[in-house]
Protein backbone atom coordinates (compact mmCIF):
# COMPACT_ATOMS: atom_id res chain seq x y z
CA UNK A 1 -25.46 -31.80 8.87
CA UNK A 2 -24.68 -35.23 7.70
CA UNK A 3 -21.40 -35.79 6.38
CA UNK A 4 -23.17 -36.63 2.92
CA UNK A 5 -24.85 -33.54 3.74
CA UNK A 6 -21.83 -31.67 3.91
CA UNK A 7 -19.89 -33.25 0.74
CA UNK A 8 -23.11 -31.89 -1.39
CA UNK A 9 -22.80 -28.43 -0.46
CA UNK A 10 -19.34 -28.79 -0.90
CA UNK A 11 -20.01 -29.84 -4.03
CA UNK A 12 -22.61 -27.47 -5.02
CA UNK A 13 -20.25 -24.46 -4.44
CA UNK A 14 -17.28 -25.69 -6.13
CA UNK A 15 -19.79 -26.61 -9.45
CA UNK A 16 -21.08 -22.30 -8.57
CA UNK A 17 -17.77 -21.24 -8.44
CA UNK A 18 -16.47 -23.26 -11.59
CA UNK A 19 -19.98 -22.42 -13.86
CA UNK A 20 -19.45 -18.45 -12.43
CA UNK A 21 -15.92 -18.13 -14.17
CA UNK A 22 -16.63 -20.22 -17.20
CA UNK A 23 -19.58 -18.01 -17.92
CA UNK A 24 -18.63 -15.04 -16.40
CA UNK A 25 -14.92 -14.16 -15.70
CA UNK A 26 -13.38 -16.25 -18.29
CA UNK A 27 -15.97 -14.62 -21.05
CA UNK A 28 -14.83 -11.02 -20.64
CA UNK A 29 -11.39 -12.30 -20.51
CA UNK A 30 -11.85 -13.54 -23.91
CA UNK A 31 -13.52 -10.55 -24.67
CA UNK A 32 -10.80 -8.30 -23.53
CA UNK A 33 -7.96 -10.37 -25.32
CA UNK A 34 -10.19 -10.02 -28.85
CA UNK A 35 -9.85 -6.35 -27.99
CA UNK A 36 -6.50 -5.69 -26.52
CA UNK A 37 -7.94 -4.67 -23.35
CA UNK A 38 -6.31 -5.88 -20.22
CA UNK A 39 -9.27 -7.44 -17.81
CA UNK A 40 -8.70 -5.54 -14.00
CA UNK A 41 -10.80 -5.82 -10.30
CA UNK A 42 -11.39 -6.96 -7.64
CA UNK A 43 -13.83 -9.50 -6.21
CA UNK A 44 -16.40 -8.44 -3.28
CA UNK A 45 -16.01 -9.80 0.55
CA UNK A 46 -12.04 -10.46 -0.51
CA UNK A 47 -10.64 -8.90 2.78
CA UNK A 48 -12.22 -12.38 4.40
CA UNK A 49 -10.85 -15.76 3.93
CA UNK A 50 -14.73 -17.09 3.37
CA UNK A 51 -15.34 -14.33 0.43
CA UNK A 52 -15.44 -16.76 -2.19
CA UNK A 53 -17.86 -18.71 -0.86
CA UNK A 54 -20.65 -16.18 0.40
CA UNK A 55 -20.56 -14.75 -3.19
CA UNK A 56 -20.49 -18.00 -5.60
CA UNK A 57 -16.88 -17.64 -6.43
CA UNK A 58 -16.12 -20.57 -4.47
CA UNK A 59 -12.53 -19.75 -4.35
CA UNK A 60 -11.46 -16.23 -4.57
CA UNK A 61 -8.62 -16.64 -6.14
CA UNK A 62 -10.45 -19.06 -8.62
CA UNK A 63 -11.96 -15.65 -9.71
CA UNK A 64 -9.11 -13.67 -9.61
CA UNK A 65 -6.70 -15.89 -11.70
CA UNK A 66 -9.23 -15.23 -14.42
CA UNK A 67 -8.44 -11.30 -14.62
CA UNK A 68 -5.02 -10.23 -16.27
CA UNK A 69 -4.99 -7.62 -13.54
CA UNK A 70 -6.38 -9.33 -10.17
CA UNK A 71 -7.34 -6.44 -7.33
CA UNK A 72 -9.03 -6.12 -3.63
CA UNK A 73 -11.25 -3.71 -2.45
CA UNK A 74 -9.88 -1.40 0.34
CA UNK A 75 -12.73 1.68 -0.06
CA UNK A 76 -14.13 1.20 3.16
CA UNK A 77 -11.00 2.13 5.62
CA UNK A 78 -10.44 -1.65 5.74
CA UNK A 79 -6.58 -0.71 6.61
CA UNK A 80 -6.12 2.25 8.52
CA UNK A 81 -3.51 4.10 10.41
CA UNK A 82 -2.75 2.43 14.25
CA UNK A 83 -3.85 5.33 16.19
CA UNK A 84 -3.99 4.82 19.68
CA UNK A 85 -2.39 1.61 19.06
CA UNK A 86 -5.84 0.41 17.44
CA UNK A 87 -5.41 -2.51 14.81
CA UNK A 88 -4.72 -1.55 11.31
CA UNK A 89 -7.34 -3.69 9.98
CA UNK A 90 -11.39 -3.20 10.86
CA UNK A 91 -13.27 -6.09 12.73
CA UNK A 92 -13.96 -7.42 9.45
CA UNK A 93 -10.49 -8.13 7.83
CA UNK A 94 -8.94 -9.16 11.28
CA UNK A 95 -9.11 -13.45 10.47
CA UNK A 96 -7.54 -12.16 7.08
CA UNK A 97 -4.81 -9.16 8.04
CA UNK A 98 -2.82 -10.28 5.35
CA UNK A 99 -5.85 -10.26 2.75
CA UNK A 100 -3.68 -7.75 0.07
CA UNK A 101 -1.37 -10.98 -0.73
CA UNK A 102 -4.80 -12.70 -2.45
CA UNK A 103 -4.82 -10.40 -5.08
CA UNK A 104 -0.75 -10.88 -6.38
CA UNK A 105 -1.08 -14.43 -5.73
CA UNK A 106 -3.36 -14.48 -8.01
CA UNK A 107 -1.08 -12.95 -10.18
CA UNK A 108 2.00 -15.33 -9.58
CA UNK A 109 -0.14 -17.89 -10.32
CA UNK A 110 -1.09 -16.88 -13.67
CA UNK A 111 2.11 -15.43 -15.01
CA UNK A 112 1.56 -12.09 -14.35
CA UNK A 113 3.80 -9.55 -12.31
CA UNK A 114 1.05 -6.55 -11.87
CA UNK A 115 -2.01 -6.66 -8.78
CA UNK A 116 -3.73 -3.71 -8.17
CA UNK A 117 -6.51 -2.26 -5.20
CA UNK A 118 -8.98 -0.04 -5.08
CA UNK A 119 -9.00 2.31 -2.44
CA UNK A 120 -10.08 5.58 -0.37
CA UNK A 121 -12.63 6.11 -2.08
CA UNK A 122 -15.18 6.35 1.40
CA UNK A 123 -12.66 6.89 4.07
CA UNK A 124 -13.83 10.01 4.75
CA UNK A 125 -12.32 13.66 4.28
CA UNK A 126 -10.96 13.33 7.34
CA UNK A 127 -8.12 11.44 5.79
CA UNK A 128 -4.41 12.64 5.48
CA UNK A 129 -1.42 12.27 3.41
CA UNK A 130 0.12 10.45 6.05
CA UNK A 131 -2.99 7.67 6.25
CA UNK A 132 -2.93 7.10 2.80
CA UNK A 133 0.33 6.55 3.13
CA UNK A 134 -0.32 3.84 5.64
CA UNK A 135 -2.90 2.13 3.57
CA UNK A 136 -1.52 2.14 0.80
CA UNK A 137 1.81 0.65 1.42
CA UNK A 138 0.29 -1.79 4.25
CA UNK A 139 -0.84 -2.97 0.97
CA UNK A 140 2.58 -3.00 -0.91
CA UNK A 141 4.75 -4.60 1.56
CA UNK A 142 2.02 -7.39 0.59
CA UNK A 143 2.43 -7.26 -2.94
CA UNK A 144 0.04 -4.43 -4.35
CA UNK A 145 2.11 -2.69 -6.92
CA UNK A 146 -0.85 -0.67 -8.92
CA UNK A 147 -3.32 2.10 -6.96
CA UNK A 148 -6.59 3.38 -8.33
CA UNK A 149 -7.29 6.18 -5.53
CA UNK A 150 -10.57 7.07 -5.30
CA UNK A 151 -12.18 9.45 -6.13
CA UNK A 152 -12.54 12.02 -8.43
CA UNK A 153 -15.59 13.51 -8.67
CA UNK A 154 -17.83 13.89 -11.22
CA UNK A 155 -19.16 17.91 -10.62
CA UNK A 156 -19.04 20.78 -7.75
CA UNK A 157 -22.60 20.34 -7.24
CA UNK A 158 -23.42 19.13 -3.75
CA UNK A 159 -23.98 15.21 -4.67
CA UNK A 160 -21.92 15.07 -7.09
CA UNK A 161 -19.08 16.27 -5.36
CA UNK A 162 -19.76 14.72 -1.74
CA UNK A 163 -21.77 11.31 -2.30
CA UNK A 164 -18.05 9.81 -2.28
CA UNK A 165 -15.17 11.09 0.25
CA UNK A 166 -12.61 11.94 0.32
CA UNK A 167 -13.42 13.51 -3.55
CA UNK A 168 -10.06 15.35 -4.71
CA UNK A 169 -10.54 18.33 -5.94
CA UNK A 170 -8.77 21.63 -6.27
CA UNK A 171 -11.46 23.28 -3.95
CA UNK A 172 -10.17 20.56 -0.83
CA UNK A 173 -7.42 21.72 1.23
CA UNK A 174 -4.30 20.59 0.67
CA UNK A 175 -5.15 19.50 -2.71
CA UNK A 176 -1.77 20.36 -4.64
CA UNK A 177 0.14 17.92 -1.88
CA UNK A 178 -1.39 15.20 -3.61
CA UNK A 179 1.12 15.37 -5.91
CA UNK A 180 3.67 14.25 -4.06
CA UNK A 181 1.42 11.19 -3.42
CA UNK A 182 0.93 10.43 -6.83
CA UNK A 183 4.99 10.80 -7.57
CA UNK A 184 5.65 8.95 -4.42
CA UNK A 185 3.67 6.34 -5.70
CA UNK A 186 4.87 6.19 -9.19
CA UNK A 187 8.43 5.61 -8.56
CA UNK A 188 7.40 2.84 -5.39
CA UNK A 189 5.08 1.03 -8.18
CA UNK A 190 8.07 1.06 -10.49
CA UNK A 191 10.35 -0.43 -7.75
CA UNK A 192 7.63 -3.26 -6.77
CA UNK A 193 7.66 -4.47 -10.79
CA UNK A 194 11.20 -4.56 -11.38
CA UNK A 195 12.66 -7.83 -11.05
CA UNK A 196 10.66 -11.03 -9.75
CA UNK A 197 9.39 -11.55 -5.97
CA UNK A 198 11.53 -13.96 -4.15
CA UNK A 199 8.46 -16.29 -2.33
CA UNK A 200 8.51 -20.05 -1.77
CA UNK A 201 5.87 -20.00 0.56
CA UNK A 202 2.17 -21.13 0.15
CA UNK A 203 -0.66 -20.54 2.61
CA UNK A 204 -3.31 -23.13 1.84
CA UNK A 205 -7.02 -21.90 1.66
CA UNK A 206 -8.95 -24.22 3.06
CA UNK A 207 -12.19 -23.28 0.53
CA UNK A 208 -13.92 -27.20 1.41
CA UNK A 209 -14.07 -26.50 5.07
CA UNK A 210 -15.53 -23.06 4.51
CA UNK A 211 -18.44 -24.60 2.39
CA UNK A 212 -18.99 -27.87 4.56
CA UNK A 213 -21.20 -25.61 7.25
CA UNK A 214 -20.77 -22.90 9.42
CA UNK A 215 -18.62 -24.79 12.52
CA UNK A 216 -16.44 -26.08 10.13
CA UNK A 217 -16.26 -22.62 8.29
CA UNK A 218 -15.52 -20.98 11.55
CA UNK A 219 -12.96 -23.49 12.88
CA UNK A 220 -11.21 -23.24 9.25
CA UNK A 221 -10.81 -19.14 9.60
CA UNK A 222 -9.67 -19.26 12.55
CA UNK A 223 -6.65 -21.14 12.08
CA UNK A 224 -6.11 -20.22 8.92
CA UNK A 225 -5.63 -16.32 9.97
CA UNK A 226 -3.89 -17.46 12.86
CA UNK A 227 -1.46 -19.59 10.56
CA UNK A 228 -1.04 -16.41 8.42
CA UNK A 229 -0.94 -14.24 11.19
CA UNK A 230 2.25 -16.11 12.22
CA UNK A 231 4.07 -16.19 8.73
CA UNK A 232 3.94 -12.64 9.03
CA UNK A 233 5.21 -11.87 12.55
CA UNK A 234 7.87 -14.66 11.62
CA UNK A 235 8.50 -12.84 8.59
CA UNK A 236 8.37 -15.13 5.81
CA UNK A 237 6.82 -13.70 2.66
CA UNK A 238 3.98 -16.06 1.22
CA UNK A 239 1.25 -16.60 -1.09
CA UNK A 240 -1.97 -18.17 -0.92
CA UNK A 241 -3.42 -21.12 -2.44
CA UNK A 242 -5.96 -23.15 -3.29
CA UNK A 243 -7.14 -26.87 -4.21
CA UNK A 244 -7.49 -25.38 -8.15
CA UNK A 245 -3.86 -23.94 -7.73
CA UNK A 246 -2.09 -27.23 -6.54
CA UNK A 247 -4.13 -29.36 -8.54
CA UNK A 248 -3.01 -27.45 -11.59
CA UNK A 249 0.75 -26.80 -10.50
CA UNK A 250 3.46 -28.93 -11.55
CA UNK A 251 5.84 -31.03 -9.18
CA UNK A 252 9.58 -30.09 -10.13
CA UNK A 253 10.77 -32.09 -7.40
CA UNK A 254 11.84 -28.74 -5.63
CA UNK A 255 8.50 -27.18 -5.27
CA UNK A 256 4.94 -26.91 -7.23
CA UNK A 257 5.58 -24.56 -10.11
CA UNK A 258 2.69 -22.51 -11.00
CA UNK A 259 2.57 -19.46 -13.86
CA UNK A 260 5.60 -17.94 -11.98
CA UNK A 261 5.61 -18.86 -8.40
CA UNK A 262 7.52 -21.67 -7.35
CA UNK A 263 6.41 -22.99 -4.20
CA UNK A 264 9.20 -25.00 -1.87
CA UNK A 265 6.49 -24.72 1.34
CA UNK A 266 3.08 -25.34 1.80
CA UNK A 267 2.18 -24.39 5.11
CA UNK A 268 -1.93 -25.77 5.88
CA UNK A 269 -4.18 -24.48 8.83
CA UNK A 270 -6.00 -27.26 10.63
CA UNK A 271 -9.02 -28.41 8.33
CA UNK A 272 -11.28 -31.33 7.72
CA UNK A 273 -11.69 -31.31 3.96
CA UNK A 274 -8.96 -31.38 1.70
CA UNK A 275 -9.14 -33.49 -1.22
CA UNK A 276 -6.93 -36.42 -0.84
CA UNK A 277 -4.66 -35.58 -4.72
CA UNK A 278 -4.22 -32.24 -2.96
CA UNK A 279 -2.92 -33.94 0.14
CA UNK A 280 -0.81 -36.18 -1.62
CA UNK A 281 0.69 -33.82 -3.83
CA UNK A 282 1.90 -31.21 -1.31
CA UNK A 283 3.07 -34.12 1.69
CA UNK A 284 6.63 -33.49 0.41
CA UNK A 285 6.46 -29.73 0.72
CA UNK A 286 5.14 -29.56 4.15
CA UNK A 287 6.40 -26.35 5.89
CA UNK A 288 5.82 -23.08 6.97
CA UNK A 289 9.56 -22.41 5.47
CA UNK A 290 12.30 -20.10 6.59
CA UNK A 291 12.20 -16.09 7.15
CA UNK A 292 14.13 -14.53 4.75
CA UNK A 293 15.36 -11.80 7.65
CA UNK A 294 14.83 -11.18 11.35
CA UNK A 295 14.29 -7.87 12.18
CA UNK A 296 14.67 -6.46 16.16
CA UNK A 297 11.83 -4.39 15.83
CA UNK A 298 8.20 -6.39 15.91
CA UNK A 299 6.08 -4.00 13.72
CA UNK A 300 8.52 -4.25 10.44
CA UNK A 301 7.68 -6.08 7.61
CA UNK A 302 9.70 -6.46 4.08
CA UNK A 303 9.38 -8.14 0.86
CA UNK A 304 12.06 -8.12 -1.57
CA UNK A 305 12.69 -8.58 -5.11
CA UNK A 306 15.33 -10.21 -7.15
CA UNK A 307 17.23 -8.38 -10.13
CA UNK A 308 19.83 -9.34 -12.58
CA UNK A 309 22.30 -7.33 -11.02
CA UNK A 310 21.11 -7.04 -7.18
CA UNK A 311 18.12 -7.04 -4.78
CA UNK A 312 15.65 -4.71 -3.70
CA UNK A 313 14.82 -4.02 -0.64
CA UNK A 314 11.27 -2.72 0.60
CA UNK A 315 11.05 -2.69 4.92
CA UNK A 316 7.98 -1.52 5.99
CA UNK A 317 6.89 -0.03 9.79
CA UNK A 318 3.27 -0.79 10.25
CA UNK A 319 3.83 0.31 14.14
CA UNK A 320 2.62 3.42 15.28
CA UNK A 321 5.91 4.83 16.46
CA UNK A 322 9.32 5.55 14.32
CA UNK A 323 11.39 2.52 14.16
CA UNK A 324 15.41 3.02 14.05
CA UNK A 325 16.86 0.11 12.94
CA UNK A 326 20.22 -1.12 12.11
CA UNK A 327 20.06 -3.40 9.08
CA UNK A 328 22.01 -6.57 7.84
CA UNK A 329 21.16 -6.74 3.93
CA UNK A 330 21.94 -8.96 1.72
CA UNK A 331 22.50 -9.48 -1.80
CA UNK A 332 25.88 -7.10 -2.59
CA UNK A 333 28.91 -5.22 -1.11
CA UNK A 334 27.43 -1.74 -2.08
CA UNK A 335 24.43 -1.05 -0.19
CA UNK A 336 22.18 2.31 -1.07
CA UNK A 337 19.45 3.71 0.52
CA UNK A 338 16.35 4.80 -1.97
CA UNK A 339 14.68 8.07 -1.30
CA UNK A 340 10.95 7.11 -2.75
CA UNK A 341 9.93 10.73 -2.40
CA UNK A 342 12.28 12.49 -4.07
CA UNK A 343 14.12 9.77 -6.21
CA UNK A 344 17.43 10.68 -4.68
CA UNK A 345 19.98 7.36 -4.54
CA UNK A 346 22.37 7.54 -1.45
CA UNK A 347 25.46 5.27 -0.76
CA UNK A 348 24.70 3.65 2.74
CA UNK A 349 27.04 1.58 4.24
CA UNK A 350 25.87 2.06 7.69
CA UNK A 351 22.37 0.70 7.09
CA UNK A 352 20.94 2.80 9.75
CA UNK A 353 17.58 3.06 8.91
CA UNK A 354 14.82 5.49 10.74
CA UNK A 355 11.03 4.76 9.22
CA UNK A 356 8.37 6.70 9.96
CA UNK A 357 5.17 4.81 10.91
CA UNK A 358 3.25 4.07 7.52
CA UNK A 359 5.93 4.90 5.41
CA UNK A 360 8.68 2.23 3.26
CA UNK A 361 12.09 2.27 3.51
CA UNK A 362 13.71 1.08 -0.23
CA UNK A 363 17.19 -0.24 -0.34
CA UNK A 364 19.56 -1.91 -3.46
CA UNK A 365 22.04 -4.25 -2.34
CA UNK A 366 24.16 -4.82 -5.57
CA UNK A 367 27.76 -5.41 -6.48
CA UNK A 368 27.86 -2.65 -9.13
CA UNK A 369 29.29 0.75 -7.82
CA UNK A 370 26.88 4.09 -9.08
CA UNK A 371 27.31 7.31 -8.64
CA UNK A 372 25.00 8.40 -5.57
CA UNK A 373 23.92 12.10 -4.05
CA UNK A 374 25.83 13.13 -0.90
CA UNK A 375 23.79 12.83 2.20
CA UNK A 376 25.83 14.77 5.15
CA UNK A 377 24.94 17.76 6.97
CA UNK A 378 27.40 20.43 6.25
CA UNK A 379 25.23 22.75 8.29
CA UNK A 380 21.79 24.01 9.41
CA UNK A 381 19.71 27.65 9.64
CA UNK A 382 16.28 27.98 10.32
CA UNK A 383 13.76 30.38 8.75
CA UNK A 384 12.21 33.00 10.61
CA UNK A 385 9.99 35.96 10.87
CA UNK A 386 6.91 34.16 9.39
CA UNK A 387 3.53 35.86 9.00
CA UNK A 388 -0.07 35.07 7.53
CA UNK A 389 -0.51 36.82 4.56
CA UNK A 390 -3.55 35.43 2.59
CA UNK A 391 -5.90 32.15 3.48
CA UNK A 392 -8.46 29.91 1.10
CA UNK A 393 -11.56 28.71 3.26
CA UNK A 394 -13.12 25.53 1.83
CA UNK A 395 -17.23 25.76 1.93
CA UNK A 396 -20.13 23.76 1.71
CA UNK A 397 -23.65 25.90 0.66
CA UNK A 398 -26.51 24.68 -0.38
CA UNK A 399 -25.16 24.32 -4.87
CA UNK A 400 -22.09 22.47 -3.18
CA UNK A 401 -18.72 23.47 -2.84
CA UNK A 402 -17.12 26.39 -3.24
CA UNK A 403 -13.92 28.72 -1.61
CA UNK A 404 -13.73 31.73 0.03
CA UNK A 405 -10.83 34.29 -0.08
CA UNK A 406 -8.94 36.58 2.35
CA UNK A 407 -5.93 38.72 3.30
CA UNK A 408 -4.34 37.91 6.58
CA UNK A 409 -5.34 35.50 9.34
CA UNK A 410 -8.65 34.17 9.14
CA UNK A 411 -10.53 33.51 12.18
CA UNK A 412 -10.21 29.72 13.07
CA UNK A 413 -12.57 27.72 14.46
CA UNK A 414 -13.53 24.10 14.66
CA UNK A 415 -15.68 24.40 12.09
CA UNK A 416 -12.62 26.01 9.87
CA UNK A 417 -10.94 23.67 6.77
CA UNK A 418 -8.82 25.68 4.42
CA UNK A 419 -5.28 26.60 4.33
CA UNK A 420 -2.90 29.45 5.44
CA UNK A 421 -0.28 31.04 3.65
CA UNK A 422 3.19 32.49 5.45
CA UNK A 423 5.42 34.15 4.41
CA UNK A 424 9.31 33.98 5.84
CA UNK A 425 12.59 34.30 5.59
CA UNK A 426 15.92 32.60 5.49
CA UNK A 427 19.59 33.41 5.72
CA UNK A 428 22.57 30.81 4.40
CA UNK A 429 26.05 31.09 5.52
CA UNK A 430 27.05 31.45 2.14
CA UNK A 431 26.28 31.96 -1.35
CA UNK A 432 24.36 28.50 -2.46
CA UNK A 433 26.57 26.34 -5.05
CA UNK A 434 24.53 24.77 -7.65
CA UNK A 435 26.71 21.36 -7.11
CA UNK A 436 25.43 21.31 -3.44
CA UNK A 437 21.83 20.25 -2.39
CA UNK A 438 20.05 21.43 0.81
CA UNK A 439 17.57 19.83 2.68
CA UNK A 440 14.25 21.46 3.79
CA UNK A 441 12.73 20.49 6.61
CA UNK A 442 8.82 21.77 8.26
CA UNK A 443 8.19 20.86 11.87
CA UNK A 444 5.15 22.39 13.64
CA UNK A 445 2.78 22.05 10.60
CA UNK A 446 -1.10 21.20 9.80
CA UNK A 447 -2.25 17.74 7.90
CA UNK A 448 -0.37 18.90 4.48
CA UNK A 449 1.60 21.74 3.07
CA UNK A 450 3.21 23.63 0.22
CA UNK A 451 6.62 25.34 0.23
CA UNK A 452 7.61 28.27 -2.30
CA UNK A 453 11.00 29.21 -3.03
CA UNK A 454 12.03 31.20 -5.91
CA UNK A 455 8.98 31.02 -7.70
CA UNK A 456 8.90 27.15 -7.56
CA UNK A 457 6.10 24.79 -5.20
CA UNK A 458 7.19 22.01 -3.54
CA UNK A 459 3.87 19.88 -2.22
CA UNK A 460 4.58 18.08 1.29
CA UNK A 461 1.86 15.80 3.10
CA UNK A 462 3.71 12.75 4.82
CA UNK A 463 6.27 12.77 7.85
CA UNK A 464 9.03 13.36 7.69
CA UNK A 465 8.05 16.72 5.74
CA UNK A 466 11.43 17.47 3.98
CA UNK A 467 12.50 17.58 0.29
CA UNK A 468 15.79 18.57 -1.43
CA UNK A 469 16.48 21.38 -3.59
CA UNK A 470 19.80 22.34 -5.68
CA UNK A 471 21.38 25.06 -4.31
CA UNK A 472 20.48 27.12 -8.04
CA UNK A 473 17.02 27.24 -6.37
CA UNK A 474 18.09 29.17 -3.68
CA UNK A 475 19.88 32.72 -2.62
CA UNK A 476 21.51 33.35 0.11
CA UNK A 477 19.13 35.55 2.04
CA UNK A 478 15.74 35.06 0.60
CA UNK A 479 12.09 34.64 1.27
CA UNK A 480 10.09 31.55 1.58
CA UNK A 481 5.91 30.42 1.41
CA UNK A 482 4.37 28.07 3.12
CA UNK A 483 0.75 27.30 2.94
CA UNK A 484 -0.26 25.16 5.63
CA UNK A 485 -3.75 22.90 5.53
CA UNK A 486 -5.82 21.25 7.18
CA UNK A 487 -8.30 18.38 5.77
CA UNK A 488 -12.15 18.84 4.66
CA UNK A 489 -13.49 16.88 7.55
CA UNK A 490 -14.08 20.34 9.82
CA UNK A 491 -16.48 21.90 7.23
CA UNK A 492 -18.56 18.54 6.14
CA UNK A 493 -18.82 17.95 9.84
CA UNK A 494 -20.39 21.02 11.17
CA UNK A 495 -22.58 21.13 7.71
């Protein structure tokens, strides 16, 4: 462990990493241009700083800035939902908690405005609307803006339809609230491309020091997820980089421009081996830089982007418990408040914000006036008089999955996944106007539900479990269905 000894496997690995995306990456690029195919993925080990190196990329964003569409991995529950006030990253990811932002760096770097992950996939049926949540926009609040969720399977027999989990399908429970995930999801995707990220931050990835040998690998991780670690608790948004990345950006004299990032700070963990250009290059932009906003709460997070016309606002609670807020937003007079779950638009001066653990608040701060929906409580009513009427029992047998039908209230047991239907009713103090919407609210519920009213299903799976209607969707004194569910994890267990 010579230093000579050292500088050759440094060496080695950065000639592995360069030969692996000539020959490799850049190739099927090509390929997919000739083609009009966009090139998408992820690279393996990326939710740890060393990745690259273990798996001859040298540098995982050297990989990455090769795919029009750079991803991570997130299938195995590397993110998960702070129960118990556990970490929301595994053992594995926890020098790299921040490991999302690799993948839109990547992106920045190269141009590009669209990063994507791969996830669920094996996090078990066990999983509810409310942890995907969680994952998912852990994720966003880093830059993630495009969501393969995984998976669908492939047939009903027994393999085919449990080798992955959770599998959605319409035998699962709770399988029609997905679409409010997916619509949830499309509109916060749409919000995350609009625009360009406002980041002048760079966290430097020290890829020499992980190749040099294992002390100096260990040594390098360490600070470098502590260094990261602190960006985000100081709330400044960042990037990462690497030796390829500076080398290859330009000096403006105000930062290193590279594809579309522009990069005022370079903040660098303690390491051993940077290249002495590189350190040259970024001694004038030494910094950790400045947090864009202080928030009172701890566990909030935010990344915003700029528009022609405004900003955008995304304030995320990765805390287990709801976080009320009040909020000092910049970027117009008119501030409004946007509902990603229904699409609703609200004026909201008051920035008074209550977010649910896992879930995004979206505001627009702009100086042009819209025309919002009301959002004051004229009055409440609860329903009442609920009773089971019919149930669907989810099943595994021996040829794979399959439901089972009844009337009434099923007997349930721990080894019982399904759902419940009710019926109630309700009772308005007057006759509904059509220009007036009403809010519906569940409390008491299972993992996911589905509300009828007038013919018409409204799928609910994350807290708080509300939507709007108009009040043409209503009547006075009428009935109303819920079907409440539980998850698959019950049946697969005691199978």
């Amino acid at each position: 462990e010579t230093e000579a000894e050292k500088q050759a496997r440094i060496d080695h690995l950065y000639l592995v990493g360069k030969l692996t995306r000539q020959n490799t990456f850049d190739k099927i690029r090509l390929w997919c241009e000739e083609n009009n195919i966009m090139y998408g993925g992820h690279l393996d080990i990326d939710n740890r700083p060393y990745g690259g190196t273990t798996k001859g990329y040298y540098s995982l964003l050297m990989g990455l800035r090769s795919l029009h569409v750079p991803g991570i991995d997130v299938i195995w529950e590397q993110i998960r939902y702070p129960y118990g006030g556990r970490c929301p990253v595994d053992d594995d990811s926890s020098r790299m908690k921040f490991f999302p932002r690799i993948a839109p760096s990547a992106a920045r770097q190269e141009g590009r405005n669209v990063a994507l992950t791969e996830t669920f996939s094996l996090s078990g049926d066990g999983i509810s609307p409310n942890d995907m949540r969680f994952s998912a926009n852990y994720q966003a609040i880093r830059g993630i803006n495009a969501f393969n969720f995984m998976t669908v399977p492939y047939g009903k027999s027994r393999c085919m339809a449990l080798s992955g989990r959770p599998a959605f399908c319409s035998e699962k429970p709770g399988f029609k609230s997905l679409r409010q995930i997916n619509e949830y999801y499309a509109r916060l995707c749409y919000l995350l491309r609009l625009g360009y990220a406002e980041c002048d931050t760079a966290l430097y990835l020290p890829c020499r020091d992980f190749s040099a040998s294992p002390d100096d690998l260990d040594n390098a991780c360490l600070s470098f997820g502590e260094l990261g670690d602190r960006l985000e608790e100081m709330n400044i948004v960042f990037d990462i980089i690497d030796d390829i990345g500076i080398s290859d950006a330009v000096d403006t004299g105000e930062g290193l421009k590279l594809g579309a990032a522009l990069y005022r700070n370079i903040a660098v963990p303690e390491c051993k081996y940077m290249p002495e250009d590189v350190k040259a290059k970024i001694a004038p932009y030494l910094s950790v830089g400045q947090p864009t906003y202080k928030f009172d709460d701890p566990m909030l997070r935010h990344l915003t982007r700029k528009l022609d016309n405004g900003r955008l606002w995304f304030i995320f609670n990765q805390g287990e418990k709801t976080v009320k807020e009040k909020l000092r937003l910049t970027g117009g007079n008119y501030i409004y408040r946007i509902d990603v779950t229904s699409g609703d638009m609200y004026l909201d001066p008051e920035q008074e914000a209550t977010i649910e653990c896992g879930d995004i608040a979206v505001y627009f701060a702009t100086d042009t006036e819209y025309n919002s929906s009301p959002d004051k409580v004229a009055f409440t009513t609860k329903a009442y008089g609920f009773n089971p009427v019919s149930y669907k029992r989810f099943l595994v047998g021996f040829n794979g999955i399959y439901n089972e039908y009844g009337e009434g209230m099923p007997d349930v047991t721990e080894d019982f996944s399904g759902e419940i239907t009710y019926i109630g009713k309700y009772s308005l103090q007057k006759q509904p106007s059509s220009h007036t919407r009403y809010r519906i609210t569940l409390e008491g519920f299972g993992v996911s539900a589905v509300v009828k009213i007038k013919g018409v299903e409204h799928p609910l799976g994350t807290t708080p479990m509300s939507f709007t209607v108009s009040g043409s969707e209503l009547e006075k004194d009428g009935e109303i269905t819920v079907t409440v569910a539980n998850t698959a994890a019950n049946e697969i267990l005691a199978k």
